[in-house]
C-alpha atoms as a PDB file:
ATOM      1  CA  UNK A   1      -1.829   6.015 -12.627  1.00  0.00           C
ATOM      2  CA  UNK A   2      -3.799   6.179  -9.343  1.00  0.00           C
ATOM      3  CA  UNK A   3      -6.581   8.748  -8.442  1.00  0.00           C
ATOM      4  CA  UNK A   4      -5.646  12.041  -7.920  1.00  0.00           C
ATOM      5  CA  UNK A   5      -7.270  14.212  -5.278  1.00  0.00           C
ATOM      6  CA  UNK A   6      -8.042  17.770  -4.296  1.00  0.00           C
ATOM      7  CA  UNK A   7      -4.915  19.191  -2.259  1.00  0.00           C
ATOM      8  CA  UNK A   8      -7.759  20.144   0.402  1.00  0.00           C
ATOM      9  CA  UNK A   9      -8.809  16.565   0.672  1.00  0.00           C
ATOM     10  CA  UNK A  10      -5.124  15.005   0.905  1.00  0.00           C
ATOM     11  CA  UNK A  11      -4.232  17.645   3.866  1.00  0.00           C
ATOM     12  CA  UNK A  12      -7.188  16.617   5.817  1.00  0.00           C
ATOM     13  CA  UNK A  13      -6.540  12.845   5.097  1.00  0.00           C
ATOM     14  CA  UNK A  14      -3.123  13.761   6.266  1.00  0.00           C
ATOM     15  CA  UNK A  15      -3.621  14.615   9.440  1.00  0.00           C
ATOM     16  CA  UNK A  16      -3.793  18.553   8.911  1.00  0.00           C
ATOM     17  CA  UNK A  17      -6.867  19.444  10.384  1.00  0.00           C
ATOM     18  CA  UNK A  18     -10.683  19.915   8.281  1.00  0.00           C
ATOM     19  CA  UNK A  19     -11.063  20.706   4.748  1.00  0.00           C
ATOM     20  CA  UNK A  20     -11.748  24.085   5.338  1.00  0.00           C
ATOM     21  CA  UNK A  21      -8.600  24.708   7.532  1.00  0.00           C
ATOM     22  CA  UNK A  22      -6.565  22.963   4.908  1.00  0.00           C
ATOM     23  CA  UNK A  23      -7.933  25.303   2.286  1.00  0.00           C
ATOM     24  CA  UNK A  24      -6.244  28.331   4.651  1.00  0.00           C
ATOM     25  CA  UNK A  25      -3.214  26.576   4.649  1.00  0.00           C
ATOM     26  CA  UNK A  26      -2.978  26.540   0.420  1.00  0.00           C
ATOM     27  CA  UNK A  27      -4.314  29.599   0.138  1.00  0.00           C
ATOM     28  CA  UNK A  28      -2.035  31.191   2.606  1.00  0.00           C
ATOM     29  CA  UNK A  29       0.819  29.973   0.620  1.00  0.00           C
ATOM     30  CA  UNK A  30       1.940  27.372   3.559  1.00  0.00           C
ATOM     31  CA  UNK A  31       1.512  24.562   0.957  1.00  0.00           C
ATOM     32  CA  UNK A  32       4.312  22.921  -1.466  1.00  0.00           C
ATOM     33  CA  UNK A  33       3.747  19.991  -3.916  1.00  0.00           C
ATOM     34  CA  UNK A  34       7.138  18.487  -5.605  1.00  0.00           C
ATOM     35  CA  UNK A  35       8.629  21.821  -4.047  1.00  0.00           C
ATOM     36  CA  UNK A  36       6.541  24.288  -5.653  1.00  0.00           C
ATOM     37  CA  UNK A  37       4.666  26.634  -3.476  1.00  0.00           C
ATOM     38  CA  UNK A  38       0.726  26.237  -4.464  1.00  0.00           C
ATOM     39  CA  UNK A  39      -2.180  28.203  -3.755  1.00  0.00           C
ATOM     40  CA  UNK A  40      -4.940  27.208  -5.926  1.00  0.00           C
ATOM     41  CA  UNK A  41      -7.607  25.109  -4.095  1.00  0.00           C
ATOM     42  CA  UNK A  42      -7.991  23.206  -7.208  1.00  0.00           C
ATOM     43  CA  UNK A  43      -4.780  21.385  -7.341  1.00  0.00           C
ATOM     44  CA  UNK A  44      -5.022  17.766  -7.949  1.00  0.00           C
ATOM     45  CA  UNK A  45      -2.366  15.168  -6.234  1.00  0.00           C
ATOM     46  CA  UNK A  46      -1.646  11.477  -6.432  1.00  0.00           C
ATOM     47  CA  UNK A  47      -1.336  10.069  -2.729  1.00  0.00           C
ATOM     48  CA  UNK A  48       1.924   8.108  -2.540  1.00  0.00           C
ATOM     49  CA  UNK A  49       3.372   9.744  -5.795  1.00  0.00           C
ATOM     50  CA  UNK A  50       3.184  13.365  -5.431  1.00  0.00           C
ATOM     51  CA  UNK A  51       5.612  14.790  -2.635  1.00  0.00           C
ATOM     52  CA  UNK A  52       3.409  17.413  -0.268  1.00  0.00           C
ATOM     53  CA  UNK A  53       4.706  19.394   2.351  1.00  0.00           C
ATOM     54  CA  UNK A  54       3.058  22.405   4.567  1.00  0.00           C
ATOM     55  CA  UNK A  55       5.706  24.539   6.073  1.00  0.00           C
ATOM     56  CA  UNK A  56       8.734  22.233   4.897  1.00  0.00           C
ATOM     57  CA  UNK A  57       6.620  19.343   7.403  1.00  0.00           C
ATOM     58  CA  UNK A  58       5.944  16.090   4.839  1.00  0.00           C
ATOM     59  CA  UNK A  59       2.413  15.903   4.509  1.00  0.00           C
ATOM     60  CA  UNK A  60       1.845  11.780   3.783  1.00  0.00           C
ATOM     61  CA  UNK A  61      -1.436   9.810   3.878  1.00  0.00           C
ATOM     62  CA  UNK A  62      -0.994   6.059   5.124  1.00  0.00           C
ATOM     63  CA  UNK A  63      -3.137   4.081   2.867  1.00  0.00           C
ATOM     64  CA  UNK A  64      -5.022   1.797   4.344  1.00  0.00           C
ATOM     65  CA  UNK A  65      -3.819  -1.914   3.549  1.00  0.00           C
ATOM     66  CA  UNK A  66      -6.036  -3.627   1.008  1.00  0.00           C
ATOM     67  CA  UNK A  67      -5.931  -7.579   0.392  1.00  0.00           C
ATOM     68  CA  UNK A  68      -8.279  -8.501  -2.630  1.00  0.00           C
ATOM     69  CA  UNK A  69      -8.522 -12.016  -4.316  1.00  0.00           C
ATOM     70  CA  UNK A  70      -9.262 -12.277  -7.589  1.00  0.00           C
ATOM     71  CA  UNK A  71     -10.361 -15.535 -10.281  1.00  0.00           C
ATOM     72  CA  UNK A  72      -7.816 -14.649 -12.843  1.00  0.00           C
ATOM     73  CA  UNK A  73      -9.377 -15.301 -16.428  1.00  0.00           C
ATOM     74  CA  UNK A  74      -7.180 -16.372 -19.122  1.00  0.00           C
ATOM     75  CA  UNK A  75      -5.663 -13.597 -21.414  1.00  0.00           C
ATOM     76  CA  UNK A  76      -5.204 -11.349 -18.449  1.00  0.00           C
ATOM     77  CA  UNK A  77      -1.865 -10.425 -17.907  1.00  0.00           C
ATOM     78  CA  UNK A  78      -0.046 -10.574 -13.915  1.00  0.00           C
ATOM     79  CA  UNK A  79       1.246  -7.314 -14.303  1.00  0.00           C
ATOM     80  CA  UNK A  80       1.201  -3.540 -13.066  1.00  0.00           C
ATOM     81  CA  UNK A  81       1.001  -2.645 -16.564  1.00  0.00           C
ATOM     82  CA  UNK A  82       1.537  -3.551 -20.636  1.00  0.00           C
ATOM     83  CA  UNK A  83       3.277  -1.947 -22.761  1.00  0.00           C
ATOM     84  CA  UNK A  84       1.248  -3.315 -25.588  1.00  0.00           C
ATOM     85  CA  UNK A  85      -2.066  -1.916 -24.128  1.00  0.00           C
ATOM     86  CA  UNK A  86      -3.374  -5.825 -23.248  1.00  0.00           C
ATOM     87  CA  UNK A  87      -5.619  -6.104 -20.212  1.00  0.00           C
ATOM     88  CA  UNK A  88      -3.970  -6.381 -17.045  1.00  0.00           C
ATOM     89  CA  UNK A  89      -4.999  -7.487 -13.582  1.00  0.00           C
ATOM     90  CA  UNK A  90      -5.149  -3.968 -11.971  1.00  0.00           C
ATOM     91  CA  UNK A  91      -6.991  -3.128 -14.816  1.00  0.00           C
ATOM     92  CA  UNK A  92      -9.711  -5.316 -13.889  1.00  0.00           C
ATOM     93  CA  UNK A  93      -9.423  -4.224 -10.656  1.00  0.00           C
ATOM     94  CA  UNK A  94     -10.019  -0.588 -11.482  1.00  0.00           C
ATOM     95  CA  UNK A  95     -12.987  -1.803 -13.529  1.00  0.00           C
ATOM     96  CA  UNK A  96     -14.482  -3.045  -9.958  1.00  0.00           C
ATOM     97  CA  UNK A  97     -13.895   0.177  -8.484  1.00  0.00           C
ATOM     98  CA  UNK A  98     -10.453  -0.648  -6.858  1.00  0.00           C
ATOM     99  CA  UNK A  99      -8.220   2.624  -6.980  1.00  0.00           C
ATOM    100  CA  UNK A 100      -5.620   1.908  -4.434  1.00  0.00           C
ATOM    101  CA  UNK A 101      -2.315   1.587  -5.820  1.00  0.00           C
ATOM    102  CA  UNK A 102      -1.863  -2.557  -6.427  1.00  0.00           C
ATOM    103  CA  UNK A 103       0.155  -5.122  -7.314  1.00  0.00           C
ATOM    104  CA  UNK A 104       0.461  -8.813  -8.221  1.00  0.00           C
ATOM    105  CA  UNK A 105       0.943 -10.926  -5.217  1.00  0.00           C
ATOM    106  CA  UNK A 106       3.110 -13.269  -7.892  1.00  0.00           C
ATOM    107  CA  UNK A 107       1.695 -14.339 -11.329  1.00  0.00           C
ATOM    108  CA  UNK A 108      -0.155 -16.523 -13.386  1.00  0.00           C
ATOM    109  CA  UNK A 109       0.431 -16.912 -16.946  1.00  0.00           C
ATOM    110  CA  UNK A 110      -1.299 -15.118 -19.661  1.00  0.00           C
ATOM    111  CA  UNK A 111      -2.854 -18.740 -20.511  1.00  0.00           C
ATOM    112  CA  UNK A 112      -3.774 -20.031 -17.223  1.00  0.00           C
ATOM    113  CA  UNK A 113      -6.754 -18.753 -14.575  1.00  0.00           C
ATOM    114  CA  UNK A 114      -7.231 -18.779 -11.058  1.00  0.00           C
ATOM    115  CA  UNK A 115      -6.230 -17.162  -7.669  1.00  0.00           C
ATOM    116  CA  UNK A 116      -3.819 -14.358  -7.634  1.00  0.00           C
ATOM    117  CA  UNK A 117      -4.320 -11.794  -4.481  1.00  0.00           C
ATOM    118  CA  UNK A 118      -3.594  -8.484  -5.334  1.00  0.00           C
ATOM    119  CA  UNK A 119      -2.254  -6.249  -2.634  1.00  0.00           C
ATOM    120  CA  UNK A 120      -0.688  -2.274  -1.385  1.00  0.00           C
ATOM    121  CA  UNK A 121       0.856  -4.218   1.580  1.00  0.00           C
ATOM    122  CA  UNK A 122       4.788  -4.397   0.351  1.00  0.00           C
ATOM    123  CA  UNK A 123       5.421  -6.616   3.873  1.00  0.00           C
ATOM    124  CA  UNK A 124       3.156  -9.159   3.341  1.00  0.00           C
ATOM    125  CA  UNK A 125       3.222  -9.828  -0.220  1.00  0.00           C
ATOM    126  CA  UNK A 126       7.296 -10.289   0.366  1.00  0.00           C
ATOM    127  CA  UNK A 127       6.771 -12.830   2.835  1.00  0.00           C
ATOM    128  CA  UNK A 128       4.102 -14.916   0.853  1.00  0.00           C
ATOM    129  CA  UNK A 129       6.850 -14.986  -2.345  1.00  0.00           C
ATOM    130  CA  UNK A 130       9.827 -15.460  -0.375  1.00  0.00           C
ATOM    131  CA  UNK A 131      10.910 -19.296  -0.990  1.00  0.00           C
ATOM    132  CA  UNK A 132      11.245 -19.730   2.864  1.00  0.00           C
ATOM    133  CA  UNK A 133       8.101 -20.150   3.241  1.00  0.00           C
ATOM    134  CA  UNK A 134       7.268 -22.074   0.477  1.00  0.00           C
ATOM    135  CA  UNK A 135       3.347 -21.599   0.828  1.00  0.00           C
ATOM    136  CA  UNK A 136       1.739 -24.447  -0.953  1.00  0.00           C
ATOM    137  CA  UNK A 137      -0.633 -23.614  -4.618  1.00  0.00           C
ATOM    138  CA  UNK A 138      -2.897 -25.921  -6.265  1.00  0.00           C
ATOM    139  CA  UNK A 139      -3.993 -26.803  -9.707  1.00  0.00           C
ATOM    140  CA  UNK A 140      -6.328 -27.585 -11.324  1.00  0.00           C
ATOM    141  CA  UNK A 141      -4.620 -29.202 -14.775  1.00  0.00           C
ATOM    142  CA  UNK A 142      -6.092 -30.978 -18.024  1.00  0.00           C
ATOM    143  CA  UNK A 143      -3.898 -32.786 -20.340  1.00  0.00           C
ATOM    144  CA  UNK A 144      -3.519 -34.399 -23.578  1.00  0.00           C
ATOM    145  CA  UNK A 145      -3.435 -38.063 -23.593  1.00  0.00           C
ATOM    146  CA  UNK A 146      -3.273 -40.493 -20.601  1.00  0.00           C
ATOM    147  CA  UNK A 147      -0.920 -39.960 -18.154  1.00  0.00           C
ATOM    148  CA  UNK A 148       0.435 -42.914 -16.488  1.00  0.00           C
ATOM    149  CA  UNK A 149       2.381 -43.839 -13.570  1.00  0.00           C
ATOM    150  CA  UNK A 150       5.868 -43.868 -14.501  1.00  0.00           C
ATOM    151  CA  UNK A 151       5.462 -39.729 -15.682  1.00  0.00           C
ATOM    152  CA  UNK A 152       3.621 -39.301 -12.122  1.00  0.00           C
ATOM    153  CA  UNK A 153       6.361 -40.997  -9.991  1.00  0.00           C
ATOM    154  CA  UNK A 154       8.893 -38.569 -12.164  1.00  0.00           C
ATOM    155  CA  UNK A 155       6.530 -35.547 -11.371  1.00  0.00           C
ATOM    156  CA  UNK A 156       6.243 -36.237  -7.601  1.00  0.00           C
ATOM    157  CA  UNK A 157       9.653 -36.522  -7.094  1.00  0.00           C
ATOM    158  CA  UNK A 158      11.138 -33.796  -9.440  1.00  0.00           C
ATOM    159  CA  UNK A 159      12.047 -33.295 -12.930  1.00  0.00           C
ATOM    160  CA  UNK A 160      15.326 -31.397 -14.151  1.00  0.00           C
ATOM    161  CA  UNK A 161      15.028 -27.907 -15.190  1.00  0.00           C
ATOM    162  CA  UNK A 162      16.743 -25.482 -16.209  1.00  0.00           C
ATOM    163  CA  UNK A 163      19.892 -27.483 -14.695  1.00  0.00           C
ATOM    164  CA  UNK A 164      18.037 -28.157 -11.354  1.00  0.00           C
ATOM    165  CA  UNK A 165      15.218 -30.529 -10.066  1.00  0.00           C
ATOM    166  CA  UNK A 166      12.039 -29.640  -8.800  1.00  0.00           C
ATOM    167  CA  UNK A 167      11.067 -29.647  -5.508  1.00  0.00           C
ATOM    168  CA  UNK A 168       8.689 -33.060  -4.501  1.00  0.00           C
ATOM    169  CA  UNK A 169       5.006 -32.130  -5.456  1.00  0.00           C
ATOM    170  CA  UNK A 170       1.734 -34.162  -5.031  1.00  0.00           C
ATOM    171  CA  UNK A 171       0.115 -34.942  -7.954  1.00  0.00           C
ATOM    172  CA  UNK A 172      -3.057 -36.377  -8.186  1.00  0.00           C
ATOM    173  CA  UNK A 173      -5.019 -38.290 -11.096  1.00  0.00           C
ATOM    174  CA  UNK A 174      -8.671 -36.631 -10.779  1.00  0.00           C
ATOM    175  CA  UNK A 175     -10.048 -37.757 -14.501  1.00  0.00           C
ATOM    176  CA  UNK A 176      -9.291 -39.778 -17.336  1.00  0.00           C
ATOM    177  CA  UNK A 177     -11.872 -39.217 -19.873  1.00  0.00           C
ATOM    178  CA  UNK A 178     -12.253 -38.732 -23.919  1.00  0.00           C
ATOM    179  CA  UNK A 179      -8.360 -38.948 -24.000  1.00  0.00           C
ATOM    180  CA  UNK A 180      -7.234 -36.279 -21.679  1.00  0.00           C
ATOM    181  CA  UNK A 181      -6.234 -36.404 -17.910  1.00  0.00           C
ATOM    182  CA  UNK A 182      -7.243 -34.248 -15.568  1.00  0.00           C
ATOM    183  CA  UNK A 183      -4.808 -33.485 -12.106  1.00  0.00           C
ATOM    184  CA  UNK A 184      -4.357 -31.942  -8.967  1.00  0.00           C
ATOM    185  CA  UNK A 185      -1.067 -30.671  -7.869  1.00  0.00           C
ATOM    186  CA  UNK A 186       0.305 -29.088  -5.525  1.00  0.00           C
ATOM    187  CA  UNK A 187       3.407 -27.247  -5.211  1.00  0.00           C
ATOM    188  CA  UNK A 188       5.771 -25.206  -3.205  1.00  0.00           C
ATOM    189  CA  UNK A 189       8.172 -23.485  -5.379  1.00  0.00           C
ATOM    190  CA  UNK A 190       7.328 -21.494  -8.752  1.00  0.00           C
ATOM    191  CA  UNK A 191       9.794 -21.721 -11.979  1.00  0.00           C
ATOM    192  CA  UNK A 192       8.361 -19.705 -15.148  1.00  0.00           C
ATOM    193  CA  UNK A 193       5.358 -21.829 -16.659  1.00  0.00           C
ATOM    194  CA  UNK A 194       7.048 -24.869 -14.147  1.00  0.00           C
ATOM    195  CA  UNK A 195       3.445 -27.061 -14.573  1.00  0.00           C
ATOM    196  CA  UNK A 196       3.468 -27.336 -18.281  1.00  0.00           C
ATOM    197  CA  UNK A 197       6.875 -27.683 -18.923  1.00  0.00           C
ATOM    198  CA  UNK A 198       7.369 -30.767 -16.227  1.00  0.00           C
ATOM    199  CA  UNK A 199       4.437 -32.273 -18.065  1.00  0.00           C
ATOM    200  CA  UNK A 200       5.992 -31.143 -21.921  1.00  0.00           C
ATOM    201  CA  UNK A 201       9.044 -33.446 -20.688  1.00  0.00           C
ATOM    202  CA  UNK A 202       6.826 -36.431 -19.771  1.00  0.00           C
ATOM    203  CA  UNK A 203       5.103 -35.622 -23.294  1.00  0.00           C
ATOM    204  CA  UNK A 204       1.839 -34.157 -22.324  1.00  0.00           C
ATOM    205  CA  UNK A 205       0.736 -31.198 -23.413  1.00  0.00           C
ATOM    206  CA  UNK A 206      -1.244 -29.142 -20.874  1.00  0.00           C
ATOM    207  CA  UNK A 207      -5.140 -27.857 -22.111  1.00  0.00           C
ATOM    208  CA  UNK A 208      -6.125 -26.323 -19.254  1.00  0.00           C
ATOM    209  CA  UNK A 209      -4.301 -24.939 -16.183  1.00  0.00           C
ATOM    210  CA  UNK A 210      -6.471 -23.353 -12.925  1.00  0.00           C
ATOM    211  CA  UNK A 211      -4.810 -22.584  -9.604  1.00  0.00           C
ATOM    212  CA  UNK A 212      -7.359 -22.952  -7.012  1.00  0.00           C
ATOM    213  CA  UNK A 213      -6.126 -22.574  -3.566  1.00  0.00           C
ATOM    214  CA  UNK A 214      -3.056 -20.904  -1.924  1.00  0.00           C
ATOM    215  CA  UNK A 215      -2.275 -22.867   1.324  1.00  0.00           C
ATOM    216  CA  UNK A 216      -6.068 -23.925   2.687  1.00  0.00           C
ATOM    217  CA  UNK A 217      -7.485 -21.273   1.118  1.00  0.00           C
ATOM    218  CA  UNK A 218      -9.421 -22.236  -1.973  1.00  0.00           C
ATOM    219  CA  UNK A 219     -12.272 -18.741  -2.060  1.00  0.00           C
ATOM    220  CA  UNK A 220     -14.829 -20.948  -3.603  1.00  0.00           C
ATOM    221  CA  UNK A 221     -17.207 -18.062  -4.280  1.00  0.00           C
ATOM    222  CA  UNK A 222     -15.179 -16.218  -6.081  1.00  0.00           C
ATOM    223  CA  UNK A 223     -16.134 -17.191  -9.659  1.00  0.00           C
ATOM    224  CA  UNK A 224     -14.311 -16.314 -12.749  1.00  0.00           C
ATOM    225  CA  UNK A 225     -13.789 -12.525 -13.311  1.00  0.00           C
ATOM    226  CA  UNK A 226     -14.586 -11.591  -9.748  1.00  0.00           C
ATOM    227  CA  UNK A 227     -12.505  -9.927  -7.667  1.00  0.00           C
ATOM    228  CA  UNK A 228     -13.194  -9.082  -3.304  1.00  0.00           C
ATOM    229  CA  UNK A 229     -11.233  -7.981  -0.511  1.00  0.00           C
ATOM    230  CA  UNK A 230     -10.353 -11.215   1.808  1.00  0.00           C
ATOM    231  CA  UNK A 231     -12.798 -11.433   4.949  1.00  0.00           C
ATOM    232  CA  UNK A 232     -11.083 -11.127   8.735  1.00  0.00           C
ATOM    233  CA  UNK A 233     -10.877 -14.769   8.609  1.00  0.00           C
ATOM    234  CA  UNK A 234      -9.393 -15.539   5.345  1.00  0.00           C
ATOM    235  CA  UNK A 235      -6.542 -12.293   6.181  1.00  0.00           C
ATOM    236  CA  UNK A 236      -5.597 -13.923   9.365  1.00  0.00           C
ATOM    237  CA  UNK A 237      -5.077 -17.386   8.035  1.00  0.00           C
ATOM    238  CA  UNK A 238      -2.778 -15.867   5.005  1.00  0.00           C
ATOM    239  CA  UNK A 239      -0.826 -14.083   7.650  1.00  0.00           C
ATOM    240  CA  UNK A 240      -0.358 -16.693   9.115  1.00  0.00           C
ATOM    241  CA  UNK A 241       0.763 -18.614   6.041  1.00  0.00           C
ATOM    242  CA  UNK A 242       3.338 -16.183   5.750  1.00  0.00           C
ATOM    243  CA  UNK A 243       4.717 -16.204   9.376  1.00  0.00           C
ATOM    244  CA  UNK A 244       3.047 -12.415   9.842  1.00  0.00           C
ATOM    245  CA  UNK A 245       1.219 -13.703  13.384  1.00  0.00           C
ATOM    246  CA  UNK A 246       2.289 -11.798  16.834  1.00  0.00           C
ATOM    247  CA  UNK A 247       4.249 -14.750  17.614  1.00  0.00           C
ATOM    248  CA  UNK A 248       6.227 -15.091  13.949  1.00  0.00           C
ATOM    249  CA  UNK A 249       7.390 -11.340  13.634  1.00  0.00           C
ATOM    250  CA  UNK A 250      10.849 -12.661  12.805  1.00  0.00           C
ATOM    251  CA  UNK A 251      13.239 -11.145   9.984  1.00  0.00           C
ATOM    252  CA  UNK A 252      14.225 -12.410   6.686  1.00  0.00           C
ATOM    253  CA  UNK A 253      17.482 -12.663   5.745  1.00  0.00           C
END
């Protein structure tokens, strides 16, 4: 649930004039929330659930468009909400004082950490998941036992699941130490838990998975836990990741 607000508040934040002119509009009876006259000054609304309307006239607040990043930490689900009551992303994000209505930009895996954005803006999170654009992720990945050439020739050029192969992906050996590898890889497309399961089939089982960096941007401060809003800089680039630049306003098909 997001934050409800005094009906007074919404109306002004709507467009409807001050707070005190607003309060002569409920109180004058002008003032209908999911079709039910109001007139109490006290009413609470959600923005963006709750349908308001002053004289028959749809009374709707843009919200402003928030882009956050946050280090996901393992055994935090990529999800809205849980059925189960298990912590969830935007429940972190409420606990740093986030209340805009979010969502997952993707997922991680209850078992891996790393950069997920979470975002209101519908438009641009489409874009950065639709497989045209096949924006690039990294990882960060520790394995059992030593991986050797032969399994990262098959990664690189694709493996077979699910009855089709994987897209190409670098793969990098970063580590080899106290009988574990550790990689970097880098891919383009995103099957469910894709990373451990291409590694399962060249018989390594995966300790440790981190994405750390969506395209070129890696967000380097932004330790475990922490969630911020992207800065001018970091917004423009992921635009233009996702073909969202005044020159790349094209449609999807």
């Amino acid at each position: 649930m997001g934050e409800k607000i005094r009906i007074n508040r919404y109306l002004a934040a709507a467009g409807f004039g001050s707070r005190r002119s607003c309060e002569e509009l409920v109180t004058r009876g002008r003032v209908s929330v999911n079709g039910e006259r109001i007139s109490e000054l006290t009413t609470l609304v959600e923005p963006g659930v709750d349908v308001v309307t002053v004289d028959g006239t749809p009374a709707a607040v843009e919200e402003r468009s928030v882009v956050l990043v946050l280090n996901k930490p393992v055994g935090v689900l990529s999800t809205v909400r849980d059925s189960f009551k298990r912590r969830t992303v935007i429940d972190l994000a409420r606990e740093h004082g986030y209340t805009e209505r979010l969502f997952p930009v993707g997922r991680l895996d209850l078992d891996t950490s790393g950069v997920l954005l979470l975002t209101n803006d519908g438009r641009l999170a489409h874009r950065l998941m639709h497989p045209r654009f096949k924006i690039e992720k990294t990882y960060r990945v520790t394995v059992e036992g030593d991986v050797g050439g032969e399994s990262l020739a098959k990664i690189a050029d694709g493996i077979a699941l699910d009855g089709a192969i994987t897209m190409p992906c670098g793969v990098t050996v970063l580590a080899r130490r106290a009988g574990t590898t550790v990689l970097e890889m880098k891919l383009k497309e995103g099957r469910k838990r894709q990373i451990r399961r291409m590694l399962a089939m060249c018989g390594h089982r995966v300790l440790a998975l981190h994405r750390k960096a969506l395209g070129s941007l890696e967000f380097r401060d932004c330790a475990a836990g922490s969630i911020r809003p992207l800065t001018a800089r970091e917004l423009a680039r992921l635009r233009g990741l996702a073909g969202l630049t005044d020159s790349a306003e094209e449609k999807l098909i």
